[in-house]
Protein backbone atom coordinates (compact mmCIF):
# COMPACT_ATOMS: atom_id res chain seq x y z
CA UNK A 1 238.73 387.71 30.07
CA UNK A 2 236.47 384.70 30.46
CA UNK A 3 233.16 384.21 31.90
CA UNK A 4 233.07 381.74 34.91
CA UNK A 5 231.02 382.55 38.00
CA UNK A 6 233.37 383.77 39.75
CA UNK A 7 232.78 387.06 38.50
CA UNK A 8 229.10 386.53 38.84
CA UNK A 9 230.00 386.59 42.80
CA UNK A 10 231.03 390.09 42.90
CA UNK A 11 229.56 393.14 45.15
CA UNK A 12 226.73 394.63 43.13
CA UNK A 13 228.84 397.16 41.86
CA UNK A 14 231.70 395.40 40.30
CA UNK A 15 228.77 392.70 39.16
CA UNK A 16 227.15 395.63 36.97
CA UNK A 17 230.72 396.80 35.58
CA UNK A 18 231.52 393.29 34.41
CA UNK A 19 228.26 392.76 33.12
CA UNK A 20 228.96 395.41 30.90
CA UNK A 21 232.65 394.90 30.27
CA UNK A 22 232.00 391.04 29.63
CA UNK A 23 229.36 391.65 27.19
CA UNK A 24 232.29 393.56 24.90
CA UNK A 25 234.95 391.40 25.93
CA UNK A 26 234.82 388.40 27.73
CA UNK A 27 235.03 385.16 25.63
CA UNK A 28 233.91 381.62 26.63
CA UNK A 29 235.92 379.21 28.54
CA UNK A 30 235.83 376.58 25.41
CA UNK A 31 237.39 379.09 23.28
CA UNK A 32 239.73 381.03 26.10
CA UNK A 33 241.02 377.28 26.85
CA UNK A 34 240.91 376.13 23.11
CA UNK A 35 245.30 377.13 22.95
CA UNK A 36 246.23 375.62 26.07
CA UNK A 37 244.09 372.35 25.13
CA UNK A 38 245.75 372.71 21.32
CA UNK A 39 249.01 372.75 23.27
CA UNK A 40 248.51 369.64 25.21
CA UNK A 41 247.29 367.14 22.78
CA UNK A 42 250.77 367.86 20.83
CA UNK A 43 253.72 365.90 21.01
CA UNK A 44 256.17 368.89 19.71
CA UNK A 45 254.99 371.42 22.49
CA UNK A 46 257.89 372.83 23.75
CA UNK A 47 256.91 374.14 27.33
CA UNK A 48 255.58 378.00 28.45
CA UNK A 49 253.90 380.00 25.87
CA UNK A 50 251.97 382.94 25.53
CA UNK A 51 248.95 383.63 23.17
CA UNK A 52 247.70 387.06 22.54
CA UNK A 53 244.49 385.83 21.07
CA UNK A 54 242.17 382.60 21.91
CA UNK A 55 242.05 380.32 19.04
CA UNK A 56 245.18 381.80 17.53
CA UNK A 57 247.97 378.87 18.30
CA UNK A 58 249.63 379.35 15.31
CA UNK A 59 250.57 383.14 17.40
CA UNK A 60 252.12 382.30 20.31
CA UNK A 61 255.22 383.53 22.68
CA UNK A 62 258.03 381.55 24.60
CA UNK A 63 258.14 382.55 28.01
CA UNK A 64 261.54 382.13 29.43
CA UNK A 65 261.49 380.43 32.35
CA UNK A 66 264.67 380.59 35.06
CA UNK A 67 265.79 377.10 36.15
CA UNK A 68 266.20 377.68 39.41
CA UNK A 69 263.00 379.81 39.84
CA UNK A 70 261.15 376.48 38.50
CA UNK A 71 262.73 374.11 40.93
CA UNK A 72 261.67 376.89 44.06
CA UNK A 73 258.41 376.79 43.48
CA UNK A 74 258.09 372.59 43.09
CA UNK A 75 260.09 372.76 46.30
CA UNK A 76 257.21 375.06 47.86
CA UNK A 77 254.77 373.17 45.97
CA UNK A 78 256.12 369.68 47.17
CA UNK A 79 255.74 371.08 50.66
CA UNK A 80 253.11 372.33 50.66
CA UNK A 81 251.07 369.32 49.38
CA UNK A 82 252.94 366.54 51.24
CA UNK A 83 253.80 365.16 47.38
């Protein structure tokens, strides 16, 4: 969970609940990115991964991606932005 704005834009209701459930377990965006912009600024990163914790790259997942479910959703993609 990361704290952006977005969840500052919530009915008053849902603002007070993640007010509280932020303040336990919401992380900034520096360190919720900080694996994602580890990943990128290496040459031997192999592709989709999963991290269970911010800040732990060393802890990561491969997510198994199907072919053919990749090249669907560039096709919709493509389409969709005239690219």
């Amino acid at each position: 969970m990361v704290k952006t704005d977005l969840l500052r834009m919530q009915p008053r209701l849902m603002k007070v609940t993640v007010t509280v459930v932020a303040t336990l377990f919401a992380g900034s965006v520096e360190k919720s990115a900080h694996n994602v912009i580890h990943a990128s600024l290496r040459d031997d990163w192999a592709g989709a991964q999963y991290w269970g914790k911010p800040g732990a790259f060393g802890d990561q997942t491969h997510i198994e991606v199907e072919p053919s479910e990749v090249q669907r959703v560039m096709a919709i993609s493509r389409e969709l932005t005239d690219a």
